[in-house]
C-alpha atoms as a PDB file:
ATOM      1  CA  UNK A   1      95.280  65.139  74.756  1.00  0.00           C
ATOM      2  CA  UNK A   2      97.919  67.043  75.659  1.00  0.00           C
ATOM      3  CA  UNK A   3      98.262  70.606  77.777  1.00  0.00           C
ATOM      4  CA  UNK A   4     100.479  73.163  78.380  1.00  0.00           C
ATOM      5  CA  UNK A   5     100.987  74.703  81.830  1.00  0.00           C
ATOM      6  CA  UNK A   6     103.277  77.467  82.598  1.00  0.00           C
ATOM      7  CA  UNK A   7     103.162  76.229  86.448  1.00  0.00           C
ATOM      8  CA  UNK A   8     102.899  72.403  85.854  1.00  0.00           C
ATOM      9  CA  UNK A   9     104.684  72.276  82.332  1.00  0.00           C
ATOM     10  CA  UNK A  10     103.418  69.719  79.284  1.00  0.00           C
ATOM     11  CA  UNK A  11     100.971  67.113  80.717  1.00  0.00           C
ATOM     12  CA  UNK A  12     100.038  64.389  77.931  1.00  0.00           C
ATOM     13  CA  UNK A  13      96.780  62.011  79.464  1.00  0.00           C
ATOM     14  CA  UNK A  14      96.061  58.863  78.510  1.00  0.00           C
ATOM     15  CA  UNK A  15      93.106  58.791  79.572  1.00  0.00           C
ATOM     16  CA  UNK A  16      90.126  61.205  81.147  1.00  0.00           C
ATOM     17  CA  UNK A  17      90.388  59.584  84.430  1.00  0.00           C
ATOM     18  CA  UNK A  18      94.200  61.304  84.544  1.00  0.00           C
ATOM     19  CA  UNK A  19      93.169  64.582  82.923  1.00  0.00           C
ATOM     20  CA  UNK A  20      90.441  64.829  85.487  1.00  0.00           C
ATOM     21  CA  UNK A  21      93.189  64.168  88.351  1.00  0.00           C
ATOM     22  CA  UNK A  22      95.218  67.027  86.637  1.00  0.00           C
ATOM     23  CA  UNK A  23      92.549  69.205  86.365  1.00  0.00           C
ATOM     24  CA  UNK A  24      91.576  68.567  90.319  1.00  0.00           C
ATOM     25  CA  UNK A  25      94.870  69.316  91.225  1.00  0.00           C
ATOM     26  CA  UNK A  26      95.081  73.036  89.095  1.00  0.00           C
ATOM     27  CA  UNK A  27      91.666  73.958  90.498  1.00  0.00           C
ATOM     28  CA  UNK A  28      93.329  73.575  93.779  1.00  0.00           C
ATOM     29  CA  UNK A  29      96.402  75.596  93.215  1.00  0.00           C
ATOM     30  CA  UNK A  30      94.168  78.079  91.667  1.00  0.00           C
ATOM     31  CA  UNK A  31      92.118  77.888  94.728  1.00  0.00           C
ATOM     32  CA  UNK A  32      95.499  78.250  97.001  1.00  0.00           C
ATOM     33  CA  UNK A  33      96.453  81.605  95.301  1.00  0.00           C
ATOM     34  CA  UNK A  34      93.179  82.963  95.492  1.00  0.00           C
ATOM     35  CA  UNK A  35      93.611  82.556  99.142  1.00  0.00           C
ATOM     36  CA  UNK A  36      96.893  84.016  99.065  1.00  0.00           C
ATOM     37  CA  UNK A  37      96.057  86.721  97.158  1.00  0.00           C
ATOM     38  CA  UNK A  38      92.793  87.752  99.262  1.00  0.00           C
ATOM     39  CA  UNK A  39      95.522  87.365 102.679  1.00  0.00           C
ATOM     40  CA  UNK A  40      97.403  89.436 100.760  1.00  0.00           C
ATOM     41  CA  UNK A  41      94.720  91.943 100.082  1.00  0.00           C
ATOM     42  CA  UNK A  42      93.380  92.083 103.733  1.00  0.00           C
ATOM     43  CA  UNK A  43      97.571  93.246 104.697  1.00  0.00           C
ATOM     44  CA  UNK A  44      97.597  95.557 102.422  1.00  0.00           C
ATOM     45  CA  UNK A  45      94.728  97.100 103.486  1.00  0.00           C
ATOM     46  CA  UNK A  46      95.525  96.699 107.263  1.00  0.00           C
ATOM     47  CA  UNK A  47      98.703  98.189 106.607  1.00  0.00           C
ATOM     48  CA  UNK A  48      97.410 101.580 104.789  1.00  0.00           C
ATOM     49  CA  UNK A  49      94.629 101.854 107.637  1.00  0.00           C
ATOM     50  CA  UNK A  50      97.575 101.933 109.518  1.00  0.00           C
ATOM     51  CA  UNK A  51      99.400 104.676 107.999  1.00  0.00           C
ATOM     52  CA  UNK A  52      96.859 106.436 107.179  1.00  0.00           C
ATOM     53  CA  UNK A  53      95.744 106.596 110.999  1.00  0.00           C
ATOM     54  CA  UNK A  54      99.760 107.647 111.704  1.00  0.00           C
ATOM     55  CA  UNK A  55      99.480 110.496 109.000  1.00  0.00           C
ATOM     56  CA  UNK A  56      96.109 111.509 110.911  1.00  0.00           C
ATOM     57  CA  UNK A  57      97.732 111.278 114.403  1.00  0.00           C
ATOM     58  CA  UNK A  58     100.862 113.388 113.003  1.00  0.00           C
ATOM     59  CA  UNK A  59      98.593 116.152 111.396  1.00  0.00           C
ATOM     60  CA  UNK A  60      96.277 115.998 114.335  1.00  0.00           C
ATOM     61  CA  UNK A  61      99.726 116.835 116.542  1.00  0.00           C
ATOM     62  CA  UNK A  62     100.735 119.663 114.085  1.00  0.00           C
ATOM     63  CA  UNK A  63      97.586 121.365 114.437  1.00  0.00           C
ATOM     64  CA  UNK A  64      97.066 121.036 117.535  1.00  0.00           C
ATOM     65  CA  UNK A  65     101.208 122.678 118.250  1.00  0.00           C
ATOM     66  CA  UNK A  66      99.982 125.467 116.094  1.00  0.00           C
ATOM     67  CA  UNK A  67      97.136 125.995 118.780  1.00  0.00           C
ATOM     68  CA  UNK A  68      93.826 125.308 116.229  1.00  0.00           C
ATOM     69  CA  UNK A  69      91.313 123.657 119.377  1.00  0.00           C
ATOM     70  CA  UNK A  70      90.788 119.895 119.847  1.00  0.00           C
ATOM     71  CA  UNK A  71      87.044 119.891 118.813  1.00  0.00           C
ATOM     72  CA  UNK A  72      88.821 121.324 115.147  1.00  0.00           C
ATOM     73  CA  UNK A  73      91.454 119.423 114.953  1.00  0.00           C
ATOM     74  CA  UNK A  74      89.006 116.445 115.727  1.00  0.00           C
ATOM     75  CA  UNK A  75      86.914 117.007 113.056  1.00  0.00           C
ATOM     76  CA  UNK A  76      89.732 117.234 110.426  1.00  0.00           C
ATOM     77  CA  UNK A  77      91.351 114.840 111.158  1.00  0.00           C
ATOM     78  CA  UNK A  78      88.334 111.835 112.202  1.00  0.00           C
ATOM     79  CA  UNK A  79      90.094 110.872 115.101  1.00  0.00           C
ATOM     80  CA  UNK A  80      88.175 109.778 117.979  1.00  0.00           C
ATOM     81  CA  UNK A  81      87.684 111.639 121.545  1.00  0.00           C
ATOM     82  CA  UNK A  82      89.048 108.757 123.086  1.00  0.00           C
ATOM     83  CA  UNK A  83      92.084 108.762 120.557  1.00  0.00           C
ATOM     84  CA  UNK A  84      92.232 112.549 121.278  1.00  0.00           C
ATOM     85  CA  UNK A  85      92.487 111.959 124.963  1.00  0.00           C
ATOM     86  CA  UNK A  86      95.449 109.451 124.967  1.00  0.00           C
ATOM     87  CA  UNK A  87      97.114 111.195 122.495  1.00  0.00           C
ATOM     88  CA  UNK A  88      97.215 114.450 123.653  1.00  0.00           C
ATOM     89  CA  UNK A  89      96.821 114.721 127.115  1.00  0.00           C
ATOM     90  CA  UNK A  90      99.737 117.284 127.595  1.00  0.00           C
ATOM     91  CA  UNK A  91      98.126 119.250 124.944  1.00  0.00           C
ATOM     92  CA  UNK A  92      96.131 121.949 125.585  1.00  0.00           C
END
């Protein structure tokens, strides 16, 4: 039997008891990116939670410069009182 394998390249068994060692061995690299790809996943995601809380904390500033009130700009924006607070405590 022989198999092609862009990762591993042409794999010729003599017998099942090697193809089944092969086989073991792809499942786990194919378990390994999986991984990888759902760590990936979870930065990603982290990272645009991130931004989009910065974009929310510069709008929130921006409205609150052009004097709309906290309880507003609160609700727009789904930051938190507490976020509000230590944000903006020179704000009026």
């Amino acid at each position: 039997m022989v198999i092609y394998d862009s990762n591993f390249g042409v794999k010729a068994f003599d017998n099942y008891s090697d193809f089944r060692e092969f086989m073991n061995e792809y499942y786990d690299y194919l378990k390994s990116f999986e991984k990888n790809l759902s760590l990936n996943f979870i930065f990603i995601n982290l990272g645009m939670q991130k931004g989009e809380k910065q974009a929310s904390l510069k709008i929130a500033h921006q409205l609150l410069e052009s004097g709309m009130d906290r309880q507003s700009v609160r609700q727009l924006t789904g930051l938190s009182e507490t976020e509000m607070k230590s944000l903006f405590q020179d704000s009026p």
